[in-house]
PDB file of N, CA and C in Angstrom:
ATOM      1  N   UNK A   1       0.850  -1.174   0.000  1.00  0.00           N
ATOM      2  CA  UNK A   1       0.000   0.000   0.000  1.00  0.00           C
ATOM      3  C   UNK A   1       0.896   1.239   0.000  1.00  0.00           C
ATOM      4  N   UNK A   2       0.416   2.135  -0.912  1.00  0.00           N
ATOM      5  CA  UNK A   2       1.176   3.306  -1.028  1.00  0.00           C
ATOM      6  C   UNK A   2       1.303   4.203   0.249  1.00  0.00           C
ATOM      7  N   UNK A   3       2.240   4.954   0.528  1.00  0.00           N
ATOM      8  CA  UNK A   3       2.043   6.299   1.856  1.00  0.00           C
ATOM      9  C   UNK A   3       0.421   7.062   1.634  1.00  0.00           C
ATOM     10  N   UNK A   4       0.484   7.042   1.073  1.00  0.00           N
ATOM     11  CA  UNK A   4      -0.887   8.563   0.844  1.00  0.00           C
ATOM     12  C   UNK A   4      -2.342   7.688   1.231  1.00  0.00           C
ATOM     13  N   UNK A   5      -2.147   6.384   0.176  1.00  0.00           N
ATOM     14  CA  UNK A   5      -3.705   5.485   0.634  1.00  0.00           C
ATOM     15  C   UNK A   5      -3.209   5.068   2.324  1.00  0.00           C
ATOM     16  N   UNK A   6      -2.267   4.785   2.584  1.00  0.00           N
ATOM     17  CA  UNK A   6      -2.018   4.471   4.156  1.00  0.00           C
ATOM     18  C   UNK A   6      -2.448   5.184   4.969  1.00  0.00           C
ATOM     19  N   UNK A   7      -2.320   7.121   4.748  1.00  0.00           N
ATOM     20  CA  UNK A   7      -2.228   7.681   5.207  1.00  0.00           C
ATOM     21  C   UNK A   7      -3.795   8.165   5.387  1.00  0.00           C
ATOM     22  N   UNK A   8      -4.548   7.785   4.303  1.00  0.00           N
ATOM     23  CA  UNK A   8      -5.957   8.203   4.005  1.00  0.00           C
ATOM     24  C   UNK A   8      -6.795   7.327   5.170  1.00  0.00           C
ATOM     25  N   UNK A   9      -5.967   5.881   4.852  1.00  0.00           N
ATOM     26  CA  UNK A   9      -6.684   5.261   5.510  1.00  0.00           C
ATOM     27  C   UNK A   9      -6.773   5.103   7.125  1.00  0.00           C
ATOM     28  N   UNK A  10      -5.538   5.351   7.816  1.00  0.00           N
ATOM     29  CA  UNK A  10      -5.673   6.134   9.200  1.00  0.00           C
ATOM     30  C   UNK A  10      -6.310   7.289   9.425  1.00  0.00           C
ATOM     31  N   UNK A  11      -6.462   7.938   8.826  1.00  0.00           N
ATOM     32  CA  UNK A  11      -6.966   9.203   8.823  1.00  0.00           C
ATOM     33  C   UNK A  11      -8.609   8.869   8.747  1.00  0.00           C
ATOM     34  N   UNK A  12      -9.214   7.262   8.316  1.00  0.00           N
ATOM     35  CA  UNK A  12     -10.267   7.616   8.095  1.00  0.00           C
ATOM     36  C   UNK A  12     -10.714   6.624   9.541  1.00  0.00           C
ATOM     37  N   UNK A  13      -9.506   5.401   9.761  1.00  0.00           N
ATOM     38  CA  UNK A  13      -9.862   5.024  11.365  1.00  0.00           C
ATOM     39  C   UNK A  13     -10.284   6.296  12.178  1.00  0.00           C
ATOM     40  N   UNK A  14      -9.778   7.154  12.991  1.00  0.00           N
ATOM     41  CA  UNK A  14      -9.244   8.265  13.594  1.00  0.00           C
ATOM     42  C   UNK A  14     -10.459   8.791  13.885  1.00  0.00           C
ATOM     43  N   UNK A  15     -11.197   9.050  12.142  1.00  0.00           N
ATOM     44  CA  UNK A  15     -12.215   9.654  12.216  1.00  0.00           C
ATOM     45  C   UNK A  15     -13.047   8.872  12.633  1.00  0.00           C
ATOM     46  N   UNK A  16     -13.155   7.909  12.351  1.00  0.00           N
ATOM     47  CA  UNK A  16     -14.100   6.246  12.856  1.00  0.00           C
ATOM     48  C   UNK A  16     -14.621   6.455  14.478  1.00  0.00           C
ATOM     49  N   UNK A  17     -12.966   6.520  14.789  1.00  0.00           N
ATOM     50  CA  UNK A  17     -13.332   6.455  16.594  1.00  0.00           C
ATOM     51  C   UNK A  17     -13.115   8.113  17.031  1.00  0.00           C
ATOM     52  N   UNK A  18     -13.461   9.094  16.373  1.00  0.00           N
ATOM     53  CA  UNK A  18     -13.706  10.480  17.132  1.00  0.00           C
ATOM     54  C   UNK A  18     -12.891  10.888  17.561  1.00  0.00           C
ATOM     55  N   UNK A  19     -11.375  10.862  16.955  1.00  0.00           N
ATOM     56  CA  UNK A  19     -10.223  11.095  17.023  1.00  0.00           C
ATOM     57  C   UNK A  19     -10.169  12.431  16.034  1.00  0.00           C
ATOM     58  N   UNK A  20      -9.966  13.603  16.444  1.00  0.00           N
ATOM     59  CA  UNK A  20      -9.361  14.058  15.702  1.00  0.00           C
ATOM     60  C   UNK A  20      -8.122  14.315  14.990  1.00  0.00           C
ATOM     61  N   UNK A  21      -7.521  14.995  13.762  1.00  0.00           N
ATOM     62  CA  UNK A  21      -6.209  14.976  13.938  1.00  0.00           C
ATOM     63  C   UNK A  21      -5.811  16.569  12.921  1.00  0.00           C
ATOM     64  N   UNK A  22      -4.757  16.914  13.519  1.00  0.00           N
ATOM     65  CA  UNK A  22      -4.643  18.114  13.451  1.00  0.00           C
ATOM     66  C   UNK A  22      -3.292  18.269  13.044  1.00  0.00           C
ATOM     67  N   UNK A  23      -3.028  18.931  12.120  1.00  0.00           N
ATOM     68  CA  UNK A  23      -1.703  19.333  11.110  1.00  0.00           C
ATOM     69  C   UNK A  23      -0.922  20.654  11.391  1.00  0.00           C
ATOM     70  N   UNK A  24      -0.125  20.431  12.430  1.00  0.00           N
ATOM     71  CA  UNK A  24       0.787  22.194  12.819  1.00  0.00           C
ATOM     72  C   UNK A  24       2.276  22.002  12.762  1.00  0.00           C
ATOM     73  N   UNK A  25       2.021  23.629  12.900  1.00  0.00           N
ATOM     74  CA  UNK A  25       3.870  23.242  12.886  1.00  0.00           C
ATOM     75  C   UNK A  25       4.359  23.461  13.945  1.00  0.00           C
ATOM     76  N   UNK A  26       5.675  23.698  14.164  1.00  0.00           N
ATOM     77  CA  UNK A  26       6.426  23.399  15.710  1.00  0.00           C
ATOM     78  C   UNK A  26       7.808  22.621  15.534  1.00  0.00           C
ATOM     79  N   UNK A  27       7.904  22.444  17.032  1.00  0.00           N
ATOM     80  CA  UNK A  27       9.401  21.752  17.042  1.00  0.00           C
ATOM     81  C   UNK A  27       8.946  20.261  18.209  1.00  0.00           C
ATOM     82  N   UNK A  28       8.415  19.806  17.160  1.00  0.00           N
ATOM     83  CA  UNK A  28       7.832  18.503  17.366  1.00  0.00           C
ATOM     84  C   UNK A  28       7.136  17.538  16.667  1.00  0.00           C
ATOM     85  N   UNK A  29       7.203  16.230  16.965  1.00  0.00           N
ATOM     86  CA  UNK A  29       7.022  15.026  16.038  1.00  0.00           C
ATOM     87  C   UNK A  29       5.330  14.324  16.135  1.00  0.00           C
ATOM     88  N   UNK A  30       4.791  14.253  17.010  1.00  0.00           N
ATOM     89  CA  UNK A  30       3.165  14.197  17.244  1.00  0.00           C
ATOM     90  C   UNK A  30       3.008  13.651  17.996  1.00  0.00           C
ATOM     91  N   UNK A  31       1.708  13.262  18.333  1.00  0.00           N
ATOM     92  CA  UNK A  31       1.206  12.243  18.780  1.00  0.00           C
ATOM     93  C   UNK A  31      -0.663  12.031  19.484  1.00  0.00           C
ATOM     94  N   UNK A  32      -0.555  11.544  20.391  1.00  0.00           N
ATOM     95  CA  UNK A  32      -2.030  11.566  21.055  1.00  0.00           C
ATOM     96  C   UNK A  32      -2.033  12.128  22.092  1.00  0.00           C
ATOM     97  N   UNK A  33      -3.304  12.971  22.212  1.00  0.00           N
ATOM     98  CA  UNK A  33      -3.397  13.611  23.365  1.00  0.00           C
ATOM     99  C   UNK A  33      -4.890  13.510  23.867  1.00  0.00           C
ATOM    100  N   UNK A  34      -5.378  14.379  24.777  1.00  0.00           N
ATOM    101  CA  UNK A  34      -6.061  14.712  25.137  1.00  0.00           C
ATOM    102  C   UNK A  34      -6.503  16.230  25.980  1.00  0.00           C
ATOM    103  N   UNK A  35      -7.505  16.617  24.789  1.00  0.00           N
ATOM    104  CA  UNK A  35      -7.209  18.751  25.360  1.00  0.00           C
ATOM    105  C   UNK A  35      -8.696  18.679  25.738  1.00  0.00           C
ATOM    106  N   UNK A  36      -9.403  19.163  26.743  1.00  0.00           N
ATOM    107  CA  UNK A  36     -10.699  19.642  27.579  1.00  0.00           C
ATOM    108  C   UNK A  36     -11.555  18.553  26.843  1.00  0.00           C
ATOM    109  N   UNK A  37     -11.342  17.511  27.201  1.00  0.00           N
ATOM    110  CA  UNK A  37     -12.267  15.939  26.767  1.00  0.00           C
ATOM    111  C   UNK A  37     -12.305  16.189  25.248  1.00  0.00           C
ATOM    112  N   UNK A  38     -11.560  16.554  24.404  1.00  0.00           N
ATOM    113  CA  UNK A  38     -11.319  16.239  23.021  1.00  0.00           C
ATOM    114  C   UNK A  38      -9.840  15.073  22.648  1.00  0.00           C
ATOM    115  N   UNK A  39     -10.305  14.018  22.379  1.00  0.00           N
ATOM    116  CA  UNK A  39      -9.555  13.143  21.654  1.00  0.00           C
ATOM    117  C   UNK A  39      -8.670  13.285  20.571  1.00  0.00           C
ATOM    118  N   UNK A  40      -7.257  13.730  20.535  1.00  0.00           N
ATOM    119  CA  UNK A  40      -6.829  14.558  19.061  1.00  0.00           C
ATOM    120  C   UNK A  40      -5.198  14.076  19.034  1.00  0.00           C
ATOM    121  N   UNK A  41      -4.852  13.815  17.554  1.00  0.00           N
ATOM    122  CA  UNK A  41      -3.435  13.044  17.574  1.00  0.00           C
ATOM    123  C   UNK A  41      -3.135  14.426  16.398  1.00  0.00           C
ATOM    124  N   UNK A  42      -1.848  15.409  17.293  1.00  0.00           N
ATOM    125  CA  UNK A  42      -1.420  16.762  16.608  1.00  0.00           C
ATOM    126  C   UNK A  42       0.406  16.266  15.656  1.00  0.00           C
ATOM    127  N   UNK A  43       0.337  16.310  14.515  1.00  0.00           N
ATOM    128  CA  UNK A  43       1.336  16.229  13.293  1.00  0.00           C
ATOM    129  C   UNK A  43       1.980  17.144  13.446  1.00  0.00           C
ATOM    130  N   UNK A  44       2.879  17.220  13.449  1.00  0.00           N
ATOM    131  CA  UNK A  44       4.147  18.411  12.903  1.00  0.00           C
ATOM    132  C   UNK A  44       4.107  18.204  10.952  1.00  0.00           C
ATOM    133  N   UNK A  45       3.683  19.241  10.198  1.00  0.00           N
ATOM    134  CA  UNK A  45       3.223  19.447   8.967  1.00  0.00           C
ATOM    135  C   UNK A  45       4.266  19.335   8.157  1.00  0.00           C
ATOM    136  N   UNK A  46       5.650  19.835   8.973  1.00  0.00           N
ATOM    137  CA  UNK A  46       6.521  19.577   8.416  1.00  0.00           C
ATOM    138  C   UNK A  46       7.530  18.490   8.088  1.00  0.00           C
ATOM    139  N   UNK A  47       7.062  16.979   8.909  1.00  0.00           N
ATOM    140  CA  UNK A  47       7.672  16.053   8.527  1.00  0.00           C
ATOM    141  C   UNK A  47       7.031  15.239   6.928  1.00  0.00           C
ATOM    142  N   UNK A  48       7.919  14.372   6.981  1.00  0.00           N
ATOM    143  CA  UNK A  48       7.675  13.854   5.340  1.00  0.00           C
ATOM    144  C   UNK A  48       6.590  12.998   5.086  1.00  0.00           C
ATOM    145  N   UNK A  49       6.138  12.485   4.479  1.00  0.00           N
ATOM    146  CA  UNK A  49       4.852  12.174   4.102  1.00  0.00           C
ATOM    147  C   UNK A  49       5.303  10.180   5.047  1.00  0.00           C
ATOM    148  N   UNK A  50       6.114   9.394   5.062  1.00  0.00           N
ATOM    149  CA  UNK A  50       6.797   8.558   5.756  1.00  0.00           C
ATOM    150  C   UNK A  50       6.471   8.563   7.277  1.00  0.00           C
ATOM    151  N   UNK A  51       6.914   9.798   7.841  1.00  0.00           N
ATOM    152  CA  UNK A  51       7.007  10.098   9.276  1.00  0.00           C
ATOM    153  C   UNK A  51       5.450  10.382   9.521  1.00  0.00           C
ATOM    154  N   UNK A  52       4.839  11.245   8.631  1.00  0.00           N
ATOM    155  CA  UNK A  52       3.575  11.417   9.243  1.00  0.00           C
ATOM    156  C   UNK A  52       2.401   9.934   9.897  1.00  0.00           C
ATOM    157  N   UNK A  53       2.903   9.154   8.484  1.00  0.00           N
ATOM    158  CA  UNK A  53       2.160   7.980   8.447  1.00  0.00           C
ATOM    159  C   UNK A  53       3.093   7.126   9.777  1.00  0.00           C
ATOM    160  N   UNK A  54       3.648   7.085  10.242  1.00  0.00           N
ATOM    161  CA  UNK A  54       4.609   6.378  11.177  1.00  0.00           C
ATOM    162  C   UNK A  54       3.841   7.015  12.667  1.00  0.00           C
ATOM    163  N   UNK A  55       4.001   8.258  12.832  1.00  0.00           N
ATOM    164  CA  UNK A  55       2.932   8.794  13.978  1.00  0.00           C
ATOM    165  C   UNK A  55       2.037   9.021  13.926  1.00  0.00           C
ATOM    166  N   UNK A  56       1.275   8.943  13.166  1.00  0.00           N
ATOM    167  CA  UNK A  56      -0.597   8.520  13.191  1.00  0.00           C
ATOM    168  C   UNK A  56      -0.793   6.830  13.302  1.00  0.00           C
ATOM    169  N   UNK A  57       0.239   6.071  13.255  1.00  0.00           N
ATOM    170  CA  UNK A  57      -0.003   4.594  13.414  1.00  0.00           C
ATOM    171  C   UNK A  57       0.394   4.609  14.489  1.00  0.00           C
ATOM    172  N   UNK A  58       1.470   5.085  15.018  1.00  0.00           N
ATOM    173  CA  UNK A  58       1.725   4.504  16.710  1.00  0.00           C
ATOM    174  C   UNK A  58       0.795   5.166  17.450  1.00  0.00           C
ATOM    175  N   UNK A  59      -0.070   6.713  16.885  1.00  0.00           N
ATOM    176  CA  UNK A  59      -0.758   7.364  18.191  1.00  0.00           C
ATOM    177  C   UNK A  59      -2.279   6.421  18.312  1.00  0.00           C
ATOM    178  N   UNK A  60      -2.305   5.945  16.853  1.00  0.00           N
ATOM    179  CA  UNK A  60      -3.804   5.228  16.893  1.00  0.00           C
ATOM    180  C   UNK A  60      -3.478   3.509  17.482  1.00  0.00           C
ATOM    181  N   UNK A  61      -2.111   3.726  17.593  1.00  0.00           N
ATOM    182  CA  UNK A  61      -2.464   2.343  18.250  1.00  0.00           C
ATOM    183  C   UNK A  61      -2.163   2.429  20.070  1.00  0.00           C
ATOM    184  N   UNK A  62      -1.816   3.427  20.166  1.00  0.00           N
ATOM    185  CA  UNK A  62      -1.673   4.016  21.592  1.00  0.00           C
ATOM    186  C   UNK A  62      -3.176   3.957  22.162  1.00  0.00           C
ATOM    187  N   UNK A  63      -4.068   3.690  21.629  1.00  0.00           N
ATOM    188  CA  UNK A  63      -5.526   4.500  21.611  1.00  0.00           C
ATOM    189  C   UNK A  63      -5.808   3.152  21.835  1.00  0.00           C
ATOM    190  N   UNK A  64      -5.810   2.406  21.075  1.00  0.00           N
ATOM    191  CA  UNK A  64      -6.712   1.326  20.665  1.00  0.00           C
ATOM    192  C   UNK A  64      -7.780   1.281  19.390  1.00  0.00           C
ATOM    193  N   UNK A  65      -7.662   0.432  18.559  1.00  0.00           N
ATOM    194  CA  UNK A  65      -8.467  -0.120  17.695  1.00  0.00           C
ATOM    195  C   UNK A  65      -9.546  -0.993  17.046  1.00  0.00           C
ATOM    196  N   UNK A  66      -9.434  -1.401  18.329  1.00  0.00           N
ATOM    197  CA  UNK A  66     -10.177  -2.892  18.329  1.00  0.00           C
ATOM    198  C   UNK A  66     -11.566  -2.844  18.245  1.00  0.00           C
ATOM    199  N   UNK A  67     -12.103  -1.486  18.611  1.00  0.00           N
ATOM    200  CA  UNK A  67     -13.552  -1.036  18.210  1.00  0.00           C
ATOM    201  C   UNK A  67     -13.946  -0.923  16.884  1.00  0.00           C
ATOM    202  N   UNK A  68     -13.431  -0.808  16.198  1.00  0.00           N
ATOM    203  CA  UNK A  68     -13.148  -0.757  14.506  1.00  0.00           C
ATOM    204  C   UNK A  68     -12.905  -1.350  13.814  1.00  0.00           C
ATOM    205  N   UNK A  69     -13.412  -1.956  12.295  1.00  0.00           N
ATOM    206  CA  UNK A  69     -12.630  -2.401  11.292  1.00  0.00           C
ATOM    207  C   UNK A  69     -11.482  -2.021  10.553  1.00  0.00           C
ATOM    208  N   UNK A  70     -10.412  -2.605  10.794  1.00  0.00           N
ATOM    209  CA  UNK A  70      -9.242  -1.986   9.852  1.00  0.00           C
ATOM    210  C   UNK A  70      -9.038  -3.412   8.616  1.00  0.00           C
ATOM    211  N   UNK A  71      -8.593  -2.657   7.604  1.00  0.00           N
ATOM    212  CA  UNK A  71      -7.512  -3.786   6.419  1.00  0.00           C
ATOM    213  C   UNK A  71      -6.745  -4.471   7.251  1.00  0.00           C
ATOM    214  N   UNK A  72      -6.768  -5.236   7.004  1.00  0.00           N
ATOM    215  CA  UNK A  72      -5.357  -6.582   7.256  1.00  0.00           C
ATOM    216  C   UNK A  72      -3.786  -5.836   7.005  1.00  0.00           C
ATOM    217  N   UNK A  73      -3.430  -5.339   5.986  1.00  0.00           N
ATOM    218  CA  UNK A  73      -2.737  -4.698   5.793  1.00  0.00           C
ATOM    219  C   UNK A  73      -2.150  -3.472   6.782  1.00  0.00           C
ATOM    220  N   UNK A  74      -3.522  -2.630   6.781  1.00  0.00           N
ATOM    221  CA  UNK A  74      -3.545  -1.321   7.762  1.00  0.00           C
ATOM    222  C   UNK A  74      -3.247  -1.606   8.820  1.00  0.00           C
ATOM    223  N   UNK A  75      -3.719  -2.592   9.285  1.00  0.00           N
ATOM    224  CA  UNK A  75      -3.327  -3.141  11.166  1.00  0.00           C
ATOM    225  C   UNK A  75      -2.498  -3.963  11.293  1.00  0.00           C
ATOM    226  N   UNK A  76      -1.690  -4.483  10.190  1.00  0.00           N
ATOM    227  CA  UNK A  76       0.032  -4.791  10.283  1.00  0.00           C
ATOM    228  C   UNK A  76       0.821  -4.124  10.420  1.00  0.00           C
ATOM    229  N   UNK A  77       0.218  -3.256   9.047  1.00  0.00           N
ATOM    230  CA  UNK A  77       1.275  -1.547   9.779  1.00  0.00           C
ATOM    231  C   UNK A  77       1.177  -0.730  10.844  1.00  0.00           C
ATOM    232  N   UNK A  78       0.453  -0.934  11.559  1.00  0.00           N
ATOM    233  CA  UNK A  78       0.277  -0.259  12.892  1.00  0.00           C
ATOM    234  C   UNK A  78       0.814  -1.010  13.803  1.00  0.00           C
ATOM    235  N   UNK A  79       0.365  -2.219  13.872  1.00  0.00           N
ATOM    236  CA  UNK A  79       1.372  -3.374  14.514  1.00  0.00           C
ATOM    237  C   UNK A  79       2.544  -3.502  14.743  1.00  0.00           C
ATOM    238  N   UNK A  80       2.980  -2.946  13.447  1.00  0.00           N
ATOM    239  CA  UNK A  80       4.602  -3.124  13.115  1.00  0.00           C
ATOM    240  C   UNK A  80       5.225  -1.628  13.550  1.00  0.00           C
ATOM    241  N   UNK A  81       4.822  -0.504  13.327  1.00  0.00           N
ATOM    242  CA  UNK A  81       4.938   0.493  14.274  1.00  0.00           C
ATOM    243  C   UNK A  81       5.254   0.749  15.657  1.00  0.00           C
ATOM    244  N   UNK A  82       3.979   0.134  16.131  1.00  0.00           N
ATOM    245  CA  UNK A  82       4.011   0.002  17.760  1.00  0.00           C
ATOM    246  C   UNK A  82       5.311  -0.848  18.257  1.00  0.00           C
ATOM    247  N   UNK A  83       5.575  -2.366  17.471  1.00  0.00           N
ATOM    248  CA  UNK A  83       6.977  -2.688  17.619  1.00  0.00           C
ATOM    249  C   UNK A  83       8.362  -2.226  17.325  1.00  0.00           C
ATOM    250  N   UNK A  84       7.938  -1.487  16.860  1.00  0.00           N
ATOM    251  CA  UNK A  84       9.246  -0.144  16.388  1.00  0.00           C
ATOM    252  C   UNK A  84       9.619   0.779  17.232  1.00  0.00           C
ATOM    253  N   UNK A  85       8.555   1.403  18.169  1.00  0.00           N
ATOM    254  CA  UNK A  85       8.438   2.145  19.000  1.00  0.00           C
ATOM    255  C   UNK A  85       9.128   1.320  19.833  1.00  0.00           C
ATOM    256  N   UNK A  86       8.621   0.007  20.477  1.00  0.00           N
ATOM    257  CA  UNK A  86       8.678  -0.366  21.660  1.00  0.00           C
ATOM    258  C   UNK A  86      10.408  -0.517  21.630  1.00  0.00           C
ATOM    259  N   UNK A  87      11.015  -1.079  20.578  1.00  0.00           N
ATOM    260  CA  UNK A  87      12.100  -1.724  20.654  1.00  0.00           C
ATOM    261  C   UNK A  87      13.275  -0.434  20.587  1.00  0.00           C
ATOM    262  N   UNK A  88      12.318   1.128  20.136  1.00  0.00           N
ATOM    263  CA  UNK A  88      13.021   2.004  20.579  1.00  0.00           C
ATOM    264  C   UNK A  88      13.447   2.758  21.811  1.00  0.00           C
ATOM    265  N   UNK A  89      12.249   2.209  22.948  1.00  0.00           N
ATOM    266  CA  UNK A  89      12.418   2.983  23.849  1.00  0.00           C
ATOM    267  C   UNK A  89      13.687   1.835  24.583  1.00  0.00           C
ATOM    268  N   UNK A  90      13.440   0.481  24.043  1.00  0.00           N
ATOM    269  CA  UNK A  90      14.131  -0.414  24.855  1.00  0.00           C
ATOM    270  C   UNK A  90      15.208   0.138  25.089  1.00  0.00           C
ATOM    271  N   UNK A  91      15.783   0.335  23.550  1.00  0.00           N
ATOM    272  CA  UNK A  91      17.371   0.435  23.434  1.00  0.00           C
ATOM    273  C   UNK A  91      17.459   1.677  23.992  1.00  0.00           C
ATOM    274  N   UNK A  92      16.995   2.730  24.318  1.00  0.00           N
ATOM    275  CA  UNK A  92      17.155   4.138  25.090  1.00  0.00           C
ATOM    276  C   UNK A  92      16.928   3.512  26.403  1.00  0.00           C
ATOM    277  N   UNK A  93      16.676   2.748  26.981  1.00  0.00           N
ATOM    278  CA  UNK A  93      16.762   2.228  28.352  1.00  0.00           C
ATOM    279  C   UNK A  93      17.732   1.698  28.413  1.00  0.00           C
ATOM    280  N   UNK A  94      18.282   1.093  27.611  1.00  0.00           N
ATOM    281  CA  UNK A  94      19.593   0.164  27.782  1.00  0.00           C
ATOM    282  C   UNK A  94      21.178   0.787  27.887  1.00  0.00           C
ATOM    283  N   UNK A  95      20.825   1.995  27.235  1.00  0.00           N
ATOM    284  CA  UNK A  95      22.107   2.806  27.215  1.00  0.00           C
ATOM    285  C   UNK A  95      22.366   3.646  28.390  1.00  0.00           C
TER     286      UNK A  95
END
């Protein structure tokens, strides 16, 4: 699956479960939050079309999905994300 349909297609989970998501700039990489009981995963606009899709998969899987239908595909890549993450914080623990 291409970046952009990947990217469409998180974007349309997100919306699924009342997630918003919001495109700014800054000196920062994204993620999930929560602002006055609004549900919202905030992008830095300026990363590459790669990175964006990389932190809208780890913030939606931070969340949970399991309320939702995703592609087989779509929820490998999120899968595979979240193990990316994890095995990053490892090695920053390890050092």
């Amino acid at each position: 699956m291409k970046p952009e349909e990947l990217l469409q297609e998180l974007e349309s989970i997100a919306t699924a479960l009342g997630i918003t998501i919001r495109y700014e700039k800054g000196d920062f990489h994204g993620g999930f939050c929560i602002l006055r009981d609004e549900r919202m995963i905030v992008i830095n606009r300026k990363l590459t079309l790669q990175r964006k899709v990389s932190v809208l998969a780890r913030s939606l899987g931070e969340f949970g999905t399991d309320s939702v239908f995703i592609k087989p595909a779509v929820r490998q890549f999120i899968e595979d994300e979240m193990a990316r993450a994890a095995a990053s914080r490892y090695e920053k623990e390890e050092q």
